[in-house]
Protein backbone atom coordinates (compact mmCIF):
# COMPACT_ATOMS: atom_id res chain seq x y z
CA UNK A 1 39.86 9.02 -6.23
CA UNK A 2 36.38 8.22 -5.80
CA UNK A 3 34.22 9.01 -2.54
CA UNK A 4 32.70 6.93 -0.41
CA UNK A 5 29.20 7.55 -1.61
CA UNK A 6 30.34 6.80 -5.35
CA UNK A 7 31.91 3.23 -4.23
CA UNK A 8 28.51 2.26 -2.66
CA UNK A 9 26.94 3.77 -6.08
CA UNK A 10 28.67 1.29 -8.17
CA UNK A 11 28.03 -1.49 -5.53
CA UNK A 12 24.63 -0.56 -5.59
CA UNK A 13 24.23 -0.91 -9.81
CA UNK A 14 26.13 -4.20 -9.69
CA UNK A 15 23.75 -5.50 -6.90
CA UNK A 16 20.64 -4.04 -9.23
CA UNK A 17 22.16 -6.16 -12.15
CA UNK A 18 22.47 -8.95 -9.99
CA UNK A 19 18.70 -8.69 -8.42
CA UNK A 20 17.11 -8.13 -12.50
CA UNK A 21 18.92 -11.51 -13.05
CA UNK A 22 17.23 -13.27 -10.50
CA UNK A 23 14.14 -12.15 -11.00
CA UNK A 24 13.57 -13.59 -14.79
CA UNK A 25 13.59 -17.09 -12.39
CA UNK A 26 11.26 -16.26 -9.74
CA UNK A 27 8.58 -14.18 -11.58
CA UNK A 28 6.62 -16.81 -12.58
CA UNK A 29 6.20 -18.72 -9.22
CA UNK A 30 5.69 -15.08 -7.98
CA UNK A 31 3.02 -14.40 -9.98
CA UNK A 32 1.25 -17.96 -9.18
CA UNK A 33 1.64 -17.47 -5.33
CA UNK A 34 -0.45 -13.70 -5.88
CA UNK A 35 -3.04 -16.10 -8.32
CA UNK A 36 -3.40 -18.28 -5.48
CA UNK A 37 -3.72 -15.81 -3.08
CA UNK A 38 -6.48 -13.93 -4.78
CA UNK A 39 -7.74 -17.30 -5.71
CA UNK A 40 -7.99 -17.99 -1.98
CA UNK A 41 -9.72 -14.92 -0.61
CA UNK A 42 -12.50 -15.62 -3.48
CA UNK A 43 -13.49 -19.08 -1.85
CA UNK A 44 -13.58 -17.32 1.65
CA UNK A 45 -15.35 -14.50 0.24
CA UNK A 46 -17.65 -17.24 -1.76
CA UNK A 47 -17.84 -19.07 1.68
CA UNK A 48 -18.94 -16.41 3.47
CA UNK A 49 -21.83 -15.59 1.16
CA UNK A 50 -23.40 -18.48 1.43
CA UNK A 51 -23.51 -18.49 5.02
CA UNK A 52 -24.67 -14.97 5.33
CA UNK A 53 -27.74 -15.95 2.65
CA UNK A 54 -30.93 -17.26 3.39
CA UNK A 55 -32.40 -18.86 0.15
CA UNK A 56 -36.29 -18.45 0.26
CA UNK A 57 -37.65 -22.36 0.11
CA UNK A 58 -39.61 -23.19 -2.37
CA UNK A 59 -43.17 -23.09 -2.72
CA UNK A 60 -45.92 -25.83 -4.37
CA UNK A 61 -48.96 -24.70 -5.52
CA UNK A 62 -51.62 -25.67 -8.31
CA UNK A 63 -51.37 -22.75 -9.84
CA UNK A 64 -47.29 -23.32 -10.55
CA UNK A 65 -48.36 -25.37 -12.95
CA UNK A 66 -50.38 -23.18 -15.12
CA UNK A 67 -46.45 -21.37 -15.87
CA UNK A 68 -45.22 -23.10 -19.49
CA UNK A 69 -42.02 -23.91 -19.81
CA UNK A 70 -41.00 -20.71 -22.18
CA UNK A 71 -42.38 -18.29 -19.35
CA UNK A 72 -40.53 -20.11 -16.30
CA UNK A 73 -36.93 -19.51 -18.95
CA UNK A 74 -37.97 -15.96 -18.99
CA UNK A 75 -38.51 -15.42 -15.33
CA UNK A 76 -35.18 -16.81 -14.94
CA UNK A 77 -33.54 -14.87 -17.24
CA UNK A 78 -34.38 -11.79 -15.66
CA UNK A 79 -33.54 -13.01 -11.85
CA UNK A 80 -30.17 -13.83 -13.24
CA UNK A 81 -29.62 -10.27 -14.77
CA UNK A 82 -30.55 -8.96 -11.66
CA UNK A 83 -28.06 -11.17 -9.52
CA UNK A 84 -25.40 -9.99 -12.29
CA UNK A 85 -26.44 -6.35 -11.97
CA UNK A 86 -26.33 -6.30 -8.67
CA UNK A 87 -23.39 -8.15 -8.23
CA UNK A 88 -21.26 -5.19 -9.59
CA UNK A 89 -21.42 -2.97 -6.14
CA UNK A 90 -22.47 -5.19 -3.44
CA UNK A 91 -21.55 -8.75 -1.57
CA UNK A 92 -23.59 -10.70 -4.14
CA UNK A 93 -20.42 -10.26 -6.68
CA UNK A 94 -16.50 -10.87 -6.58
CA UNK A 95 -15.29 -7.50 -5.65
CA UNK A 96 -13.88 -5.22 -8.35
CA UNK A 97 -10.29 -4.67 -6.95
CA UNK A 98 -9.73 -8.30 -6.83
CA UNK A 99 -11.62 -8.71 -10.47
CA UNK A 100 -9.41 -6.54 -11.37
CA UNK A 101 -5.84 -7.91 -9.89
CA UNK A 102 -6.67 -11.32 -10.85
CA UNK A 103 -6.77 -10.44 -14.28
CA UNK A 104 -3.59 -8.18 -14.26
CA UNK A 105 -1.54 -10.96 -12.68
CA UNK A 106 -2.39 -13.76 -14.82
CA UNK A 107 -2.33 -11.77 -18.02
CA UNK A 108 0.93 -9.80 -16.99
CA UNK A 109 4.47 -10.02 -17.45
CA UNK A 110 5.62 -8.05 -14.42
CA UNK A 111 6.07 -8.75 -11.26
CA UNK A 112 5.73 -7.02 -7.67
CA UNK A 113 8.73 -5.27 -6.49
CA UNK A 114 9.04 -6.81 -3.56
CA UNK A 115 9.53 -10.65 -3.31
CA UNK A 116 7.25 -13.18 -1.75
CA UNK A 117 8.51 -13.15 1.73
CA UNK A 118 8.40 -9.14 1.53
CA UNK A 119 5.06 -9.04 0.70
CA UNK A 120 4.20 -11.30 3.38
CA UNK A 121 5.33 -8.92 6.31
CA UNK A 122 2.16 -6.58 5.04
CA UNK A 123 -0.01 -9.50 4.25
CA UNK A 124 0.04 -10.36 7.71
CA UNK A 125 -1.15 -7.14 9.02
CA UNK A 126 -3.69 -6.66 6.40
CA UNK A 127 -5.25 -10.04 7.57
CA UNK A 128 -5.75 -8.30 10.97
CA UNK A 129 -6.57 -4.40 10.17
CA UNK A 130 -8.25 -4.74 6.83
CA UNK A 131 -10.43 -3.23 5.80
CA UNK A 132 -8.67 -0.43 6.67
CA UNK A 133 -6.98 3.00 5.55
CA UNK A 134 -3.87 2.21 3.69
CA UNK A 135 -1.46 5.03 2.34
CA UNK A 136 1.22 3.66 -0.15
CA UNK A 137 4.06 6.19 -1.08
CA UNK A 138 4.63 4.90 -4.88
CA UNK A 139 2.26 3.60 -7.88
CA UNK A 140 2.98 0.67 -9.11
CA UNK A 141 2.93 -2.88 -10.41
CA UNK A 142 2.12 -4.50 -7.11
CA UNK A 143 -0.46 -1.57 -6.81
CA UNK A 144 -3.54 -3.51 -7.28
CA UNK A 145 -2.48 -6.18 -5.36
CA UNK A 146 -2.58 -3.92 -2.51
CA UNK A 147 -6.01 -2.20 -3.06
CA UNK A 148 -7.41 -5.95 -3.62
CA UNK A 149 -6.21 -7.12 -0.38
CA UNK A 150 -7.65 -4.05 1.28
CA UNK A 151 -10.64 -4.55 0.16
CA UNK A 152 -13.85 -2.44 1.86
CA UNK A 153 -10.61 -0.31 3.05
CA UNK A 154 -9.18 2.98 1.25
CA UNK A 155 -6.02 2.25 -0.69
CA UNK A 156 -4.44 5.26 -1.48
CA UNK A 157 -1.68 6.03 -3.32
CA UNK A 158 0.85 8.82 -3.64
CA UNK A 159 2.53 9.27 -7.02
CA UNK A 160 6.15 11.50 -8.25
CA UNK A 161 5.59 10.74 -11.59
CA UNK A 162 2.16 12.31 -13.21
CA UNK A 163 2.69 10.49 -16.88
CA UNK A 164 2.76 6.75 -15.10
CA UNK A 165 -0.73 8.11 -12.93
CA UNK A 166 -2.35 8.64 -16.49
CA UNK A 167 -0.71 5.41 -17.37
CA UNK A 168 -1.70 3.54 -14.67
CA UNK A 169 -5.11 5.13 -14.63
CA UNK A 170 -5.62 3.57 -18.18
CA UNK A 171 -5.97 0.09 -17.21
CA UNK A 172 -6.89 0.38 -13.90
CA UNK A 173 -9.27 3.39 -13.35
CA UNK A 174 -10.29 2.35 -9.65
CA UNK A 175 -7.11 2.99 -8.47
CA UNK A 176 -7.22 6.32 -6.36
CA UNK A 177 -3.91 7.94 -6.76
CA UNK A 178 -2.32 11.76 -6.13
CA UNK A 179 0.29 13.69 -7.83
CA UNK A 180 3.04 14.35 -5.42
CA UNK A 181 5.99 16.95 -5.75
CA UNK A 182 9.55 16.03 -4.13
CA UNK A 183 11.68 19.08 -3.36
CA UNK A 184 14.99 17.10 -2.32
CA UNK A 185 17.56 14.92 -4.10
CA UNK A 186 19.38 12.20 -3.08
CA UNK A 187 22.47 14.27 -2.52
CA UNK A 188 21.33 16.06 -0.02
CA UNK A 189 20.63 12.86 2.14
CA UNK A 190 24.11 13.37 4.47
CA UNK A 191 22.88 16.72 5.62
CA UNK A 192 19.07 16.31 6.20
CA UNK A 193 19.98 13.15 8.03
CA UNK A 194 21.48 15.49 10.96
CA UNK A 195 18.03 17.23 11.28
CA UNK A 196 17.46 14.07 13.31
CA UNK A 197 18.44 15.90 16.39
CA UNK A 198 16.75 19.62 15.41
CA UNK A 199 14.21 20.91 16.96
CA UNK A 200 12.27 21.88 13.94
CA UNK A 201 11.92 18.43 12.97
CA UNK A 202 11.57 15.83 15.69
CA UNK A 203 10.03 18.23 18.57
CA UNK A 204 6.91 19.25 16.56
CA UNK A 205 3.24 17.73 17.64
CA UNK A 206 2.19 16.90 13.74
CA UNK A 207 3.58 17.66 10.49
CA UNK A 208 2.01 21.27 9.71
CA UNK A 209 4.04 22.26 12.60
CA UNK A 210 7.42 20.75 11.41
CA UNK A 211 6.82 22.40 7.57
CA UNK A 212 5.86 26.02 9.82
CA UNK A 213 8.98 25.48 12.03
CA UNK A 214 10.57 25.05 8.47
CA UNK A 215 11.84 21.44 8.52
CA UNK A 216 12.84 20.58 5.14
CA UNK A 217 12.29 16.74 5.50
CA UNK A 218 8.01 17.47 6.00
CA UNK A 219 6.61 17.29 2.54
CA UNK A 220 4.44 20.12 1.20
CA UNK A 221 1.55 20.21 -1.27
CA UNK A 222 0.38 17.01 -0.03
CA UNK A 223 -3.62 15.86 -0.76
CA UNK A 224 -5.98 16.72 0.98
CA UNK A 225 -7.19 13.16 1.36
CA UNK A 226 -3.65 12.45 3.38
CA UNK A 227 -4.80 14.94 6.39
CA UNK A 228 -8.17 13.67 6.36
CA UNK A 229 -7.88 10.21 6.89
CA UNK A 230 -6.38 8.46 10.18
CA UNK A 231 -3.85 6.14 8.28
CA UNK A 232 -3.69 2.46 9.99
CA UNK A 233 -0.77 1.27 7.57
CA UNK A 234 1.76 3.58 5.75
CA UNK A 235 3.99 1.66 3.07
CA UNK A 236 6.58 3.64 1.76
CA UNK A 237 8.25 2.04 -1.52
CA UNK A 238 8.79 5.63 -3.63
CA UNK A 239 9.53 8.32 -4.69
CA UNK A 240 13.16 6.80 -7.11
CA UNK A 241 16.29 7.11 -5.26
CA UNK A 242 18.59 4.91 -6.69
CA UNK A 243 20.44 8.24 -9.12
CA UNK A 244 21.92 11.40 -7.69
CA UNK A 245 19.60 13.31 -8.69
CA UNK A 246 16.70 11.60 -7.93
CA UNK A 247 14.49 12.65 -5.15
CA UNK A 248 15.53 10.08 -2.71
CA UNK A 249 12.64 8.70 0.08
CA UNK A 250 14.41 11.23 3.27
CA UNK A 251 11.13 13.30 3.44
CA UNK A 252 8.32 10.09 2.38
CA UNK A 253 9.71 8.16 5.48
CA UNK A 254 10.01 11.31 7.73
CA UNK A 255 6.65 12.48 6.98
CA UNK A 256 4.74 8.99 7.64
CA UNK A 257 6.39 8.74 10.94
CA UNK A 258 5.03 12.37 11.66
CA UNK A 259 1.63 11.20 10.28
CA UNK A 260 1.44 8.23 13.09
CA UNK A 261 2.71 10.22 16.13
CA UNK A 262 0.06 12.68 15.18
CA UNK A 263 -2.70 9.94 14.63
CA UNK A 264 -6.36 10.53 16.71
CA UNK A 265 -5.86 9.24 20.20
CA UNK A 266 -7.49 5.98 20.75
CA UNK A 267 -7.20 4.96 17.31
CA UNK A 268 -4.69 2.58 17.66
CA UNK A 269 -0.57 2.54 16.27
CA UNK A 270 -0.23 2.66 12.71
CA UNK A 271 2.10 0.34 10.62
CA UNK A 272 5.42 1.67 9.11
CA UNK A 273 6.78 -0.27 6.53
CA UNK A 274 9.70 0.82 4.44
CA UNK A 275 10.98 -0.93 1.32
CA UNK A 276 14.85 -1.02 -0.09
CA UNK A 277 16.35 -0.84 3.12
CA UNK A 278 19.00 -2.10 1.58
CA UNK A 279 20.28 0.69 0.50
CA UNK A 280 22.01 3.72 2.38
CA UNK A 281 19.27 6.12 2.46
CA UNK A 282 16.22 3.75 3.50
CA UNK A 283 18.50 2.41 6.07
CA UNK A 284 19.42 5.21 8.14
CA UNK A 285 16.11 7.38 7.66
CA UNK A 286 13.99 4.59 8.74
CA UNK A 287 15.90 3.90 11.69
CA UNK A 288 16.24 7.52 12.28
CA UNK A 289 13.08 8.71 11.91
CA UNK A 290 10.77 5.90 12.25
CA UNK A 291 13.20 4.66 15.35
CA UNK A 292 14.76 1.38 15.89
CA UNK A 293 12.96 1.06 19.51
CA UNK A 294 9.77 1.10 17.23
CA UNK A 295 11.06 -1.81 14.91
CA UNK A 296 8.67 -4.96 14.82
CA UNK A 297 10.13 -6.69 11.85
CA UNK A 298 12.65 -6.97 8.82
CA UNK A 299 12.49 -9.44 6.30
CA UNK A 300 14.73 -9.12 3.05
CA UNK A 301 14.39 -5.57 2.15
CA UNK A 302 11.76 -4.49 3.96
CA UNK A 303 10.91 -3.47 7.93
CA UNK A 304 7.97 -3.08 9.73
CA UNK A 305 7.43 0.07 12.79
CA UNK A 306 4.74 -0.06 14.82
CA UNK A 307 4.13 3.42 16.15
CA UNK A 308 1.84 4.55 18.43
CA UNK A 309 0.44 8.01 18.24
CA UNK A 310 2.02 10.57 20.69
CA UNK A 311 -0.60 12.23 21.22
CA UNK A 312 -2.29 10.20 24.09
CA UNK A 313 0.61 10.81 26.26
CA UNK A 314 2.41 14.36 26.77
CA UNK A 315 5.46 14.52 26.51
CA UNK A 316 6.73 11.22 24.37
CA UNK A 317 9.77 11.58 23.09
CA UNK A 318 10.30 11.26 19.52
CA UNK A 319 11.91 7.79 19.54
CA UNK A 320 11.55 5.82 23.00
């Protein structure tokens, strides 16, 4: 007789089959509504260069004339490989993330993985925050979509799978992206889901604290980079957890909820979001840990948190 957990398995694969069907229909409108978008922020980004430039006017003189016609070519030949050098790092030039993404998705096959609408639920708050810090549990083909929409922010992004970094890294260098190690599997979700209510875990000021006190949903071996930075939006859309075996997203969505109660006071809430909440695991650690009295949003798959940190006011409880 097969278990509970097995039956929503094979629901699970059949609704997989059923979602790679569909998206042979929409990935091409998909990948024209990210063109346009990209296309979009260049003629603001155009639009506000030209209003933050002052032209010098130009000058008459009787000596101007004295210049032949071979000498003036030269003269502009060098100002324009000066605009183009300096073009590559400051405002003068399109950006490099967004160089970059517009190229991938017009050239590229692939997709996102999240639809449209999904994306939009970020898109929203990254036309409010950005440039900002942005931490993004997963690498990959929506990656530099992200770091081009965050652009003048720091897109970071937290890898399980070291041999798709170096593959990623190939063809698009900029990308800043971390090794991370997962010491749970998806089995184990039933019982670390009851360490919603221990003491080790949700009555611990940061998430040092909860790995001291022992917790096993705070992740370990983390980058340095993650304690450094106060992170304004946390997307978490990895590690896999759609096998047994796989490392399942229990301690990714535990530990960016612990990273925003812990954020600087003053600095603001961060936003949560949490991808495949259709499934089991994403649905009942995100409203778990991240708290349903925190929720701002769900669209499709994916819901938004908006936590504030805990540390401007003793005493908050871990979920209000």
């Amino acid at each position: 007789m097969s278990s509970p957990m097995h039956v929503r398995k094979a629901i699970h694969f059949a609704s997989l089959r059923a979602k790679l069907a569909q998206q042979g229909k929409v990935g091409l409108a998909l990948r024209l509504l990210l063109a346009a978008a990209l296309a979009g922020f260049l003629l603001v980004f155009a639009a506000r260069t030209l209003l933050v430039s002052s032209p010098a006017a130009p000058t008459s003189s009787s000596s101007s004339s004295s210049f032949s016609t071979s000498q003036r070519h030269q003269d502009h030949h060098h100002q324009d490989a000066a605009e183009c050098a300096n073009a590559k790092g400051t405002a003068a030039g399109v950006p490099l993330p967004v160089m970059e993404a517009l190229v991938h998705y017009t050239t590229s096959n692939v997709t996102p993985q999240q639809t449209a609408d999904e994306i939009g639920v970020s898109l929203r708050v990254l036309q409010r925050r950005a440039p900002c810090n942005f931490l993004v549990f997963g690498l990959g083909h929506d990656s530099p979509m992200w770091a081009a929409l965050n652009h003048g922010g720091r897109t970071v992004f937290l890898e399980e799978d070291a041999s798709w970094i170096a593959t990623v890294r190939s063809t698009h260098p900029a990308l800043e992206s971390y090794h991370v190690a997962y010491d749970t599997v998806l089995t184990d979700a039933d019982a670390l889901l009851e360490l919603r209510d221990h003491p080790a875990c949700v009555a611990q000021p940061d998430l040092a604290s909860a790995a001291e006190a022992s917790c096993r949903l705070a992740l370990k071996g983390l980058p340095q980079v993650f304690h450094e930075v106060e992170w304004d939006l946390i997307m978490v859309d990895a590690p896999t957890g759609w096998t047994p075996q796989a490392p399942g997203r229990m301690g990714a969505i535990y530990t960016a909820g612990m990273a925003a109660r812990a954020r600087r006071p003053g600095d603001g809430p961060t936003d949560v979001f949490v991808h495949d909440v259709d499934r089991p695991v994403e649905d009942a650690f995100s409203k778990a840990f991240l708290c349903e009295g925190y929720l701002a949003e769900q669209v499709g798959r994916i819901r938004h948190f908006v936590i504030p940190s805990h540390r401007e006011k003793d005493g908050t409880p871990f979920c209000p």
